[in-house]
PDB file of N, CA and C in Angstrom:
ATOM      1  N   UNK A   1       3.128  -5.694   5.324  1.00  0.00           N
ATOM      2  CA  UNK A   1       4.522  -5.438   5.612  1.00  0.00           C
ATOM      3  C   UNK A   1       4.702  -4.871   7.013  1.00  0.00           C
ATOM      4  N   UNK A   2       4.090  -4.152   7.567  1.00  0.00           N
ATOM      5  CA  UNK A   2       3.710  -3.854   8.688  1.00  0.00           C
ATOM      6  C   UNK A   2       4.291  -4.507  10.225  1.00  0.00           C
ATOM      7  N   UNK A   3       3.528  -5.876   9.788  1.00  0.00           N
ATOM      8  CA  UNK A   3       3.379  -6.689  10.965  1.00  0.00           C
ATOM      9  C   UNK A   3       4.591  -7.934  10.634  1.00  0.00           C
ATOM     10  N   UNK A   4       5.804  -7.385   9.661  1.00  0.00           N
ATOM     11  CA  UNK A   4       6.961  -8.176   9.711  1.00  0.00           C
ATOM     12  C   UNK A   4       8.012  -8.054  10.946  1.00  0.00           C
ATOM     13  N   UNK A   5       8.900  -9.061  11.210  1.00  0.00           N
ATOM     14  CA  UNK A   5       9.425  -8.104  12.088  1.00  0.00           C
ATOM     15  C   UNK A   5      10.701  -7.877  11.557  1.00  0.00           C
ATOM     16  N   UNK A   6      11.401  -7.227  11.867  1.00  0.00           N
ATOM     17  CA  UNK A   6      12.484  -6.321  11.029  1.00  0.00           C
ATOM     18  C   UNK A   6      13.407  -7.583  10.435  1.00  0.00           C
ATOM     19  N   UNK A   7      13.427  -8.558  11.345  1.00  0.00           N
ATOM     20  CA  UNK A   7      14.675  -9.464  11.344  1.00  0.00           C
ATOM     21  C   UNK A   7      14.148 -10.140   9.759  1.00  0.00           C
ATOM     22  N   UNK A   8      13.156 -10.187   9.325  1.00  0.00           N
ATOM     23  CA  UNK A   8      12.701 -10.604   8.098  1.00  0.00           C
ATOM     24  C   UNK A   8      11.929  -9.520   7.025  1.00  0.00           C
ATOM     25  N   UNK A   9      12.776  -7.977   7.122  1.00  0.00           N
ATOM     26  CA  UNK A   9      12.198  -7.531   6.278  1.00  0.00           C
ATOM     27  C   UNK A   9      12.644  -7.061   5.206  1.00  0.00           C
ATOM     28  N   UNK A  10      13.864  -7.513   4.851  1.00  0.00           N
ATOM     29  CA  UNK A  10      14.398  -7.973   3.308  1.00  0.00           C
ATOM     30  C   UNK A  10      13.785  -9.139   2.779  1.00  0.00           C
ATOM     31  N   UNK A  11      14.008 -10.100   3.617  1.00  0.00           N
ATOM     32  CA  UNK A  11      13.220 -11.487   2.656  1.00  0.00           C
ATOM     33  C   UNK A  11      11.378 -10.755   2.631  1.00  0.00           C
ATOM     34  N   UNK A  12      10.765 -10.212   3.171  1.00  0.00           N
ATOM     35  CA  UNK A  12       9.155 -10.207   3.142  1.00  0.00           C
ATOM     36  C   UNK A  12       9.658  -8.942   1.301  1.00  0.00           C
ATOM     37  N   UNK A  13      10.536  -7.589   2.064  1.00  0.00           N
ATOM     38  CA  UNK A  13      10.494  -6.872   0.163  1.00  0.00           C
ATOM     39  C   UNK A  13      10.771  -8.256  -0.321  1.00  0.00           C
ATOM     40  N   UNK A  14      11.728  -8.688  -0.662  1.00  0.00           N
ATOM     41  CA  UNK A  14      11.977  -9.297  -2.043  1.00  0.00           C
ATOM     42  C   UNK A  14      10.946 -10.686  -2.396  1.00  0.00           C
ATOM     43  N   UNK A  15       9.874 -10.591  -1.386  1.00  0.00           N
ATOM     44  CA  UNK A  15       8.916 -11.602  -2.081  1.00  0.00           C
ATOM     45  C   UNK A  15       7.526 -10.570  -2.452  1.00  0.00           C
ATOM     46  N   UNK A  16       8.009  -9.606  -2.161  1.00  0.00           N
ATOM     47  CA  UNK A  16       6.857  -8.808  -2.317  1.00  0.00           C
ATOM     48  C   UNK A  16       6.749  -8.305  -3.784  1.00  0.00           C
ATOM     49  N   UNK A  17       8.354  -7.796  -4.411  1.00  0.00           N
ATOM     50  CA  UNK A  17       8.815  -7.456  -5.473  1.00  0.00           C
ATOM     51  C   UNK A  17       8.561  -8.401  -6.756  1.00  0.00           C
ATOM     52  N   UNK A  18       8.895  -9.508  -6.455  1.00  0.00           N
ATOM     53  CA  UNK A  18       8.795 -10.998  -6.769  1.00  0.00           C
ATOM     54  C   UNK A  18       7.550 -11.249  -7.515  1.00  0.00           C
ATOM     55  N   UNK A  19       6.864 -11.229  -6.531  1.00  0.00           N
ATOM     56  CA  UNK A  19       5.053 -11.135  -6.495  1.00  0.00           C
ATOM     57  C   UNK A  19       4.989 -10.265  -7.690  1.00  0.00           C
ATOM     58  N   UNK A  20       5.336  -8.983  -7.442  1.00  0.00           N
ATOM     59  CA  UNK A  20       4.837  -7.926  -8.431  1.00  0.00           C
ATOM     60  C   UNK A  20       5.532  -8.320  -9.951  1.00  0.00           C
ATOM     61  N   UNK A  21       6.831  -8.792 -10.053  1.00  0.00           N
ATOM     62  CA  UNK A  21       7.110  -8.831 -11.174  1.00  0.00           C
ATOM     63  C   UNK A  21       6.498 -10.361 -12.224  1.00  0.00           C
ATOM     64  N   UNK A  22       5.790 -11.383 -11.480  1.00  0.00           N
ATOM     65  CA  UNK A  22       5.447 -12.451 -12.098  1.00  0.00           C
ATOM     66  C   UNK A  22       3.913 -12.140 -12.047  1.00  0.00           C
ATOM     67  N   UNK A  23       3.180 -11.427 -11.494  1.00  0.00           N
ATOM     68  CA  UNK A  23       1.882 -10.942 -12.085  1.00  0.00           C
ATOM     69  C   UNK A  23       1.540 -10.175 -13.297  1.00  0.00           C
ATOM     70  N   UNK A  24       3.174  -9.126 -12.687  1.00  0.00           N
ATOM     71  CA  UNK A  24       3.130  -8.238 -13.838  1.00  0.00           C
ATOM     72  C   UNK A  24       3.147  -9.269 -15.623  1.00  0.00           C
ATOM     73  N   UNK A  25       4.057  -9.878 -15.543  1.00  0.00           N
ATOM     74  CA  UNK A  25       4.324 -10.989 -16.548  1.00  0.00           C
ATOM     75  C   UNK A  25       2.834 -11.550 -16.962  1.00  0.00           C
ATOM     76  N   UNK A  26       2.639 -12.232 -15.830  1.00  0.00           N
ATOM     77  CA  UNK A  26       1.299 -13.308 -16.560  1.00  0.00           C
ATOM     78  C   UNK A  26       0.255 -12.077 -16.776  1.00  0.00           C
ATOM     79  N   UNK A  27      -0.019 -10.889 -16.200  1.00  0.00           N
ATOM     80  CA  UNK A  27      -1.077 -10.146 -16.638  1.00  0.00           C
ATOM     81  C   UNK A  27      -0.866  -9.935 -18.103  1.00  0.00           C
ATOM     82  N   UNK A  28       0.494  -9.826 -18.626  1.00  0.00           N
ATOM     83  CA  UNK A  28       0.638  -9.013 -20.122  1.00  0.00           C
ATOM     84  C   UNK A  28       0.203 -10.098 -20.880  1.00  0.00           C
ATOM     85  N   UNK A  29       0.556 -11.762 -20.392  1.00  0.00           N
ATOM     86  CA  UNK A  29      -0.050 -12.840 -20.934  1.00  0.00           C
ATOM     87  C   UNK A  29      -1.254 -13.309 -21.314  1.00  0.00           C
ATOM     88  N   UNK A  30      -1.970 -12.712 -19.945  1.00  0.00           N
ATOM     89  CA  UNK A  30      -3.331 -13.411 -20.279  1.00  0.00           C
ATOM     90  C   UNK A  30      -4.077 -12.300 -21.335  1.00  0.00           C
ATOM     91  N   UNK A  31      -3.779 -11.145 -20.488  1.00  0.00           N
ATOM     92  CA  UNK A  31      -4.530  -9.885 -21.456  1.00  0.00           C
ATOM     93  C   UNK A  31      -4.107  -9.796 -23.600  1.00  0.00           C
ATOM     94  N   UNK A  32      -2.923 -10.491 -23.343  1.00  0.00           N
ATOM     95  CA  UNK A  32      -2.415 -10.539 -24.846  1.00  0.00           C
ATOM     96  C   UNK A  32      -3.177 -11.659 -25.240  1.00  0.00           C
ATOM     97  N   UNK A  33      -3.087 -12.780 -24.704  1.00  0.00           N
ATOM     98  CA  UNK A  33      -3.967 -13.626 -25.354  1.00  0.00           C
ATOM     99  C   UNK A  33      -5.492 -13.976 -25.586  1.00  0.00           C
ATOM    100  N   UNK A  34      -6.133 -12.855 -24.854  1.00  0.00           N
ATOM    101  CA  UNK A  34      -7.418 -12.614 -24.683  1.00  0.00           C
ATOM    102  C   UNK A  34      -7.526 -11.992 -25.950  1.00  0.00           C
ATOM    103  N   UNK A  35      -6.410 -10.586 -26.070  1.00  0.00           N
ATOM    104  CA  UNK A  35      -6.496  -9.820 -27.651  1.00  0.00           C
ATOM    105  C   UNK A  35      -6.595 -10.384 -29.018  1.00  0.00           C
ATOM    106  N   UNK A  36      -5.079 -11.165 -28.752  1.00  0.00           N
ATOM    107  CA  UNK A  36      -5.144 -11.982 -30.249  1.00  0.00           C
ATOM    108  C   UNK A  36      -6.277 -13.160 -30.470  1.00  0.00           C
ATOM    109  N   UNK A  37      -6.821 -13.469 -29.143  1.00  0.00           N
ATOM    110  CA  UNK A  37      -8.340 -14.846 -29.612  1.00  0.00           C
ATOM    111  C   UNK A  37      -9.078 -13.800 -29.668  1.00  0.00           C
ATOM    112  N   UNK A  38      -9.775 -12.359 -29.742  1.00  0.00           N
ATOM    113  CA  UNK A  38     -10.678 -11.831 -29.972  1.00  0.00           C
ATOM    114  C   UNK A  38     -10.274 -11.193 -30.902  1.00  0.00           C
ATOM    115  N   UNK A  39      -8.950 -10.970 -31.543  1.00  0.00           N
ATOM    116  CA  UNK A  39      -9.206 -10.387 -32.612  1.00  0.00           C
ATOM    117  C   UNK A  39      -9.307 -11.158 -33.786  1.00  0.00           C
ATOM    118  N   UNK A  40      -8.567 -12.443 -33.978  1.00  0.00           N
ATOM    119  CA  UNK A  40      -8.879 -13.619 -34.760  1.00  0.00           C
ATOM    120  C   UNK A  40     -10.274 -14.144 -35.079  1.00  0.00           C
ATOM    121  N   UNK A  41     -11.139 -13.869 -33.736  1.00  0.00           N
ATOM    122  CA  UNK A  41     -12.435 -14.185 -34.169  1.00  0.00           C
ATOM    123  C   UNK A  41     -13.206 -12.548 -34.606  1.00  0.00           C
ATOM    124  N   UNK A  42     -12.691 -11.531 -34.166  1.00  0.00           N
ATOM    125  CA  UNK A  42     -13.830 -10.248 -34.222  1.00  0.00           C
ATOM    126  C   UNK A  42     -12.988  -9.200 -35.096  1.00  0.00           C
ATOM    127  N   UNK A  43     -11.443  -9.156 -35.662  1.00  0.00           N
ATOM    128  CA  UNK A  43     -10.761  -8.414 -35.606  1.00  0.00           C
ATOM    129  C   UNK A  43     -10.189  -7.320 -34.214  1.00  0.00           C
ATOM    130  N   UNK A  44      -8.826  -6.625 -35.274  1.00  0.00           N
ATOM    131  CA  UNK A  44      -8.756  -5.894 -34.446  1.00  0.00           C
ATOM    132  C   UNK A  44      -9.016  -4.720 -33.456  1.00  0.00           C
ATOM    133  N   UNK A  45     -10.263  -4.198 -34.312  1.00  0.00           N
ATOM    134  CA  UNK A  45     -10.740  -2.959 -33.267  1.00  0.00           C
ATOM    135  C   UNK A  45     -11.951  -3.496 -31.963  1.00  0.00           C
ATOM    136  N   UNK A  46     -12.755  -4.719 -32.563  1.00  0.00           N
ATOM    137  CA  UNK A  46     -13.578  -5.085 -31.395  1.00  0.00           C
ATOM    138  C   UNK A  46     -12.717  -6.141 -30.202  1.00  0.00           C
ATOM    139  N   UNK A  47     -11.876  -6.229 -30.850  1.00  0.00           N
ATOM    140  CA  UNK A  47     -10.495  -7.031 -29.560  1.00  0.00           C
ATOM    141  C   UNK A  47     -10.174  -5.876 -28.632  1.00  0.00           C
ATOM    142  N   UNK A  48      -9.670  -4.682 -28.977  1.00  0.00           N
ATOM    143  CA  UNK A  48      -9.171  -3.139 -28.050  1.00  0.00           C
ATOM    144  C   UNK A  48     -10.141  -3.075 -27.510  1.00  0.00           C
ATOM    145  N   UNK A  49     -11.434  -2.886 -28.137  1.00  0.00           N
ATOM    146  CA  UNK A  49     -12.738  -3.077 -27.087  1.00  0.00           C
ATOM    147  C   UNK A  49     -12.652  -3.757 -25.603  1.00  0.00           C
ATOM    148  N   UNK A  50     -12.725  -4.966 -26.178  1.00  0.00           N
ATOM    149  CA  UNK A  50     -12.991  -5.915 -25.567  1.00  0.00           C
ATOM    150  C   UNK A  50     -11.810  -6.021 -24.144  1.00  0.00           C
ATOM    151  N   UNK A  51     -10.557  -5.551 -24.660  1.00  0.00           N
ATOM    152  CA  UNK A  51      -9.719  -5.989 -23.831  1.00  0.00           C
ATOM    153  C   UNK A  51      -9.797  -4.680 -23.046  1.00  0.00           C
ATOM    154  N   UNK A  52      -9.991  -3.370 -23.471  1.00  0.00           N
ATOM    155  CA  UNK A  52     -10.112  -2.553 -22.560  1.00  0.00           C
ATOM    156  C   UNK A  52     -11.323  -2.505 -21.668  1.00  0.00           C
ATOM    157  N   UNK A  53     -12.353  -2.497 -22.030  1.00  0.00           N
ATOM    158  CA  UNK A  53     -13.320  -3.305 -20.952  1.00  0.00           C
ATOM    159  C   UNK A  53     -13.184  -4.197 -19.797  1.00  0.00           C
ATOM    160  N   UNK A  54     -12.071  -5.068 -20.189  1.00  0.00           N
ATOM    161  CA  UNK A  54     -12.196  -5.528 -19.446  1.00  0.00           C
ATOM    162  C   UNK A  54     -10.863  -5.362 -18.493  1.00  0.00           C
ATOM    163  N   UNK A  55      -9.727  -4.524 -18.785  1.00  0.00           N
ATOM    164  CA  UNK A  55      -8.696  -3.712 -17.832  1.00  0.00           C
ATOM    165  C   UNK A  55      -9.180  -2.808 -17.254  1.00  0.00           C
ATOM    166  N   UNK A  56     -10.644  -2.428 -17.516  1.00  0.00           N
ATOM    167  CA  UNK A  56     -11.324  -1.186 -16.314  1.00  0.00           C
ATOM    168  C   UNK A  56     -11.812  -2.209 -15.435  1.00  0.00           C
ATOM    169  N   UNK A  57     -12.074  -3.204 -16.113  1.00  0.00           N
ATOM    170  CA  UNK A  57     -12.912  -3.922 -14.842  1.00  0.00           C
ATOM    171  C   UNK A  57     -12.484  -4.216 -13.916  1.00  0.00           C
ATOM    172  N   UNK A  58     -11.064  -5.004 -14.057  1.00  0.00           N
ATOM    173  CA  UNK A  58     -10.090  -5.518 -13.250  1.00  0.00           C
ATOM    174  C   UNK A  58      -9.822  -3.975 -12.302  1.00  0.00           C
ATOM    175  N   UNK A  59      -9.587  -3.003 -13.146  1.00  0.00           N
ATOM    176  CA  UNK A  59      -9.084  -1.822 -12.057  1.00  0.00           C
ATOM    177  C   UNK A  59      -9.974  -1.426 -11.049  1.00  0.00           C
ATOM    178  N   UNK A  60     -11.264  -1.813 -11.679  1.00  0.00           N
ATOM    179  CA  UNK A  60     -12.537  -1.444 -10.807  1.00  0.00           C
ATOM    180  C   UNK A  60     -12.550  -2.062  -9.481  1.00  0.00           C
ATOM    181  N   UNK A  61     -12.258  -3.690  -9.659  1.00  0.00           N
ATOM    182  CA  UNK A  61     -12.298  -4.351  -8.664  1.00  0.00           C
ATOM    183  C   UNK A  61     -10.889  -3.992  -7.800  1.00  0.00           C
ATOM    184  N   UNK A  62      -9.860  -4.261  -8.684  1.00  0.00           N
ATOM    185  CA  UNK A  62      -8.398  -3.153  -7.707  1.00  0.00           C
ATOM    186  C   UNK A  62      -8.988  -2.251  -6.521  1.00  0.00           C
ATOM    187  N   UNK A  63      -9.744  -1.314  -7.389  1.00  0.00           N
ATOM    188  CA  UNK A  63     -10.138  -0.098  -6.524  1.00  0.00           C
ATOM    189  C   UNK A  63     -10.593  -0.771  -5.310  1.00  0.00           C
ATOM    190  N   UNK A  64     -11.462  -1.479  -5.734  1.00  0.00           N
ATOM    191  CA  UNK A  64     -12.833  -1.955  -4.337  1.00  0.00           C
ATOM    192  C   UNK A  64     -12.159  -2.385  -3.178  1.00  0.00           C
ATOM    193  N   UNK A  65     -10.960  -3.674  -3.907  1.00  0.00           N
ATOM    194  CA  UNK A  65     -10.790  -4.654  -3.135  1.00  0.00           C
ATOM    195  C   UNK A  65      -9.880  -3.476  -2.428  1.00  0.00           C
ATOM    196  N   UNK A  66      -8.932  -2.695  -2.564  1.00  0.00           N
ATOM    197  CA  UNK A  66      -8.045  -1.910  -1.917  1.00  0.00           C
ATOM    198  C   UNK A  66      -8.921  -0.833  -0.840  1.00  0.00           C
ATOM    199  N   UNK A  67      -9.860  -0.419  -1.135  1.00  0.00           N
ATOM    200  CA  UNK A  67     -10.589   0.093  -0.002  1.00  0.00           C
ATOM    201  C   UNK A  67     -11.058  -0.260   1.278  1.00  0.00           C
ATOM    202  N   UNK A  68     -11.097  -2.088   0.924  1.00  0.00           N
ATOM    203  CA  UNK A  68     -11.473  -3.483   1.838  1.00  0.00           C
ATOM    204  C   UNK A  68     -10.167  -3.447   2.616  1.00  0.00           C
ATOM    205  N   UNK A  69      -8.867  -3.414   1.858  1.00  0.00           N
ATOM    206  CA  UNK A  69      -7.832  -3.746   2.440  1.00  0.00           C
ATOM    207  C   UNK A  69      -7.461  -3.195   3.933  1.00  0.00           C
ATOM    208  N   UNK A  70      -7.163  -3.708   4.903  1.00  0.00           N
ATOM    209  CA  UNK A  70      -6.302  -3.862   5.740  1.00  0.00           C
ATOM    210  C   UNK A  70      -5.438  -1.911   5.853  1.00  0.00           C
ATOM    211  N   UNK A  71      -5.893  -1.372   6.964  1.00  0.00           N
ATOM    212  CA  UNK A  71      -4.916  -0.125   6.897  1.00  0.00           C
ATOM    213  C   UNK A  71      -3.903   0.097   7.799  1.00  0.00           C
ATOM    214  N   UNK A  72      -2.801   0.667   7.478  1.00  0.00           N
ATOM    215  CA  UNK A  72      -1.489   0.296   8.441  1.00  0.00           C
ATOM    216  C   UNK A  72      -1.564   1.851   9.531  1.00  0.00           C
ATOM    217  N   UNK A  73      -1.504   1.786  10.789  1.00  0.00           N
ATOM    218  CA  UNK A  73      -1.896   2.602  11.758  1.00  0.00           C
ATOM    219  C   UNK A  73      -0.531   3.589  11.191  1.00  0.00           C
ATOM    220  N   UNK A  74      -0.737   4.532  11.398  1.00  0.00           N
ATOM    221  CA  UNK A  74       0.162   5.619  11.738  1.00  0.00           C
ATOM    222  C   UNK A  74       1.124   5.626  12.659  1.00  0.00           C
ATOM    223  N   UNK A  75       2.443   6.285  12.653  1.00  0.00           N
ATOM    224  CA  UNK A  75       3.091   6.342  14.137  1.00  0.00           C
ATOM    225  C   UNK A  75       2.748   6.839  14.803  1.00  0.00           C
ATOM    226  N   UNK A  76       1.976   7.711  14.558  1.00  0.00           N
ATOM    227  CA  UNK A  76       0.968   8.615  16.281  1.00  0.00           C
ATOM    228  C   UNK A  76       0.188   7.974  16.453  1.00  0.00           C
ATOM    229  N   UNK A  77      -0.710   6.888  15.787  1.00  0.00           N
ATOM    230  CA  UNK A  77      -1.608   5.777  16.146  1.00  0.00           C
ATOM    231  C   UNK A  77      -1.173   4.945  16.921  1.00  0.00           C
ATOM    232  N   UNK A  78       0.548   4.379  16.630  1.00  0.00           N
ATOM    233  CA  UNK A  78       1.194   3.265  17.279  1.00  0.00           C
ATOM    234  C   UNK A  78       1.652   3.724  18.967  1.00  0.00           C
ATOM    235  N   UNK A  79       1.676   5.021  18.934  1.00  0.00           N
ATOM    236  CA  UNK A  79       2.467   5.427  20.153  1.00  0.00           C
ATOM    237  C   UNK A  79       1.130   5.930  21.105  1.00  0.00           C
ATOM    238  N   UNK A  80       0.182   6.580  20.644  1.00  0.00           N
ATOM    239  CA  UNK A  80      -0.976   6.220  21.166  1.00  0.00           C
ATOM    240  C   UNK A  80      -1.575   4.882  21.593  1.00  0.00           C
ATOM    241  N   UNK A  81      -1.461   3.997  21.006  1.00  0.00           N
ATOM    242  CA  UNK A  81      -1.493   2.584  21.563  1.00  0.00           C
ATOM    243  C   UNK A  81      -0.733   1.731  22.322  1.00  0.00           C
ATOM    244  N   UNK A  82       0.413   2.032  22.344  1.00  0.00           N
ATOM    245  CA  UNK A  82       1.552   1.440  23.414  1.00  0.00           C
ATOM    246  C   UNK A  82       1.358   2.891  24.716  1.00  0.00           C
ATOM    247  N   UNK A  83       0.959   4.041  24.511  1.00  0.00           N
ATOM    248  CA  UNK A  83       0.951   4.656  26.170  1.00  0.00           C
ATOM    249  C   UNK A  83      -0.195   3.845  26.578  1.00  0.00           C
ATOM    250  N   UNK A  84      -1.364   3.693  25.639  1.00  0.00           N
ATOM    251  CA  UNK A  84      -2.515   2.964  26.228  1.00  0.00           C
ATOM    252  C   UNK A  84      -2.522   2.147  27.258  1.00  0.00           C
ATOM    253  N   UNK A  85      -1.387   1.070  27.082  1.00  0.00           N
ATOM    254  CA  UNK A  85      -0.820  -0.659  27.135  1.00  0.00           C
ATOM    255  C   UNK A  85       0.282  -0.077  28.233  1.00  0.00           C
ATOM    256  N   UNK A  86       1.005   0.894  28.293  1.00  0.00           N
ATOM    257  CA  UNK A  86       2.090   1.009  29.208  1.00  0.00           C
ATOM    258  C   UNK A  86       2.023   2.966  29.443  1.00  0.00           C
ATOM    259  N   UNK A  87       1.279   3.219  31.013  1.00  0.00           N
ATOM    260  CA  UNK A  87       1.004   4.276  31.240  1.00  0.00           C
ATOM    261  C   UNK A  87       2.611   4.752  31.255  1.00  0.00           C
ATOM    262  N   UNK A  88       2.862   6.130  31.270  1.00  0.00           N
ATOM    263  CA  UNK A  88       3.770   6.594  31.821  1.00  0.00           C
ATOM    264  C   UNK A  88       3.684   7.932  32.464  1.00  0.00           C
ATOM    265  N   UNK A  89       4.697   8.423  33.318  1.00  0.00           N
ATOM    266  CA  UNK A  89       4.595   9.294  34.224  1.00  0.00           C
ATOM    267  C   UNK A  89       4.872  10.738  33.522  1.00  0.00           C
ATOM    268  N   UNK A  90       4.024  11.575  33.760  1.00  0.00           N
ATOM    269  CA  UNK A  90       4.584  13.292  33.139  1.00  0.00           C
ATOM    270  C   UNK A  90       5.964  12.920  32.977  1.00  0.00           C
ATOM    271  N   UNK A  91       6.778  12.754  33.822  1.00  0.00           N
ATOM    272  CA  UNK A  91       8.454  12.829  33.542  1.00  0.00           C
ATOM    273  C   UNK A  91       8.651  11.936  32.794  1.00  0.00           C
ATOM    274  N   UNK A  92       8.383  11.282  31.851  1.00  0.00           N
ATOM    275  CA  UNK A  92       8.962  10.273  31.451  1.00  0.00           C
ATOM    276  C   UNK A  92       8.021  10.992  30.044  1.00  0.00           C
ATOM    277  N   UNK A  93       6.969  11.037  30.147  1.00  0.00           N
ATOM    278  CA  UNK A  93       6.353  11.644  28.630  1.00  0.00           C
ATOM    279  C   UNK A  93       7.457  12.223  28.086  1.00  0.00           C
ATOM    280  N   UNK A  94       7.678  13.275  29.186  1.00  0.00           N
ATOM    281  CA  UNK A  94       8.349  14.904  28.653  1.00  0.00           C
ATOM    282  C   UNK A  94       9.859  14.135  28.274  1.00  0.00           C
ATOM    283  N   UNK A  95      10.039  13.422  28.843  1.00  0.00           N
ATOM    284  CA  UNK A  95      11.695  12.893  28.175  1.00  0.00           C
ATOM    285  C   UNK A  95      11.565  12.308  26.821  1.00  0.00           C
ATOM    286  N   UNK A  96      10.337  11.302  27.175  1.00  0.00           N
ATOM    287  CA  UNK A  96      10.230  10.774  25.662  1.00  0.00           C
ATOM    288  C   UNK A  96      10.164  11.487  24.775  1.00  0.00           C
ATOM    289  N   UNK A  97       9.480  12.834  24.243  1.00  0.00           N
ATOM    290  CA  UNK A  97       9.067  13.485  23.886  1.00  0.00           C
ATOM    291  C   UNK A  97      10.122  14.714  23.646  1.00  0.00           C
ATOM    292  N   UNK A  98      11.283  15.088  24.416  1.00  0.00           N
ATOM    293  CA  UNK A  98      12.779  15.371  23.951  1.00  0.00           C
ATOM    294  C   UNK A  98      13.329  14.576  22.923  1.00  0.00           C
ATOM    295  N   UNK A  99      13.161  13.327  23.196  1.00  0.00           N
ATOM    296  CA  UNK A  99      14.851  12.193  22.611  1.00  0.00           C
ATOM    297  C   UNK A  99      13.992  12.354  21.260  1.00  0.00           C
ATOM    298  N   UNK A 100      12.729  12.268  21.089  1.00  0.00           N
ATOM    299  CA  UNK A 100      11.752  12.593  20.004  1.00  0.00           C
ATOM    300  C   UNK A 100      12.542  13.504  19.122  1.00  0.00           C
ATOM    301  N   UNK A 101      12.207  14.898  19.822  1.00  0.00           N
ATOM    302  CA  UNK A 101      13.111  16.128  19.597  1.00  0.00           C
ATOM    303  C   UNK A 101      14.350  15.877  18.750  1.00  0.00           C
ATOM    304  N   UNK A 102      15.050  15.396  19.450  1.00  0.00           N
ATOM    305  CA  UNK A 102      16.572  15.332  19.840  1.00  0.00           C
ATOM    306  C   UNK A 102      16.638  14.120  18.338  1.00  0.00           C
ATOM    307  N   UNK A 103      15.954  13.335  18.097  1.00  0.00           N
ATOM    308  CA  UNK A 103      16.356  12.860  16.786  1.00  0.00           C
ATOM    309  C   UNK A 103      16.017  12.235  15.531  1.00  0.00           C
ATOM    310  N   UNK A 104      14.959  14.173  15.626  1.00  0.00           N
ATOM    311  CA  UNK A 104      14.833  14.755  14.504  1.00  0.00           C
ATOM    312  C   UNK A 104      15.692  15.621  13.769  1.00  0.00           C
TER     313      UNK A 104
END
């Protein structure tokens, strides 16, 4: 979301939301139907087993893959990186660094 640019960052939420609510859906799907074919063949307590086993797993990998993920710089990261790219003069810090002030 980050690297949208503003002019598209209602359409990027509402596909983002989107996303979340049709995973959310097919997850309750697949995980339900994983339950009722394991409990039909094993009953119902080695199905809860089974299906919770395997919702840690999935979270496990959640975890991993989110540690892998992509991290969004900070605003003192971003403004550190644009003085980098575009020096500026003491006087112009110290102003920037008012209007800063000024609207907070």
């Amino acid at each position: 979301m980050t690297h949208i640019p503003r002019a598209f960052a209602g359409l990027a939420g509402g596909l983002v939301s989107a996303t979340l609510q049709i995973s959310a859906a097919l997850s309750v799907a697949i995980i339900g139907g994983i339950f009722f074919t394991a409990a039909d063949a094993y009953g119902p307590t080695p199905a809860i087993t089974i299906v919770s086993i395997l919702i840690a797993r999935l979270l496990l990998v959640s975890a991993l893959l989110s540690l892998r993920a992509e991290r969004a710089p900070s605003l003192e990261t971003r403004s550190k990186i644009v003085e980098a790219h575009h020096p500026q003069s003491p006087d112009t810090k110290e102003a920037h660094a008012l209007s800063q002030a000024q609207d907070q």
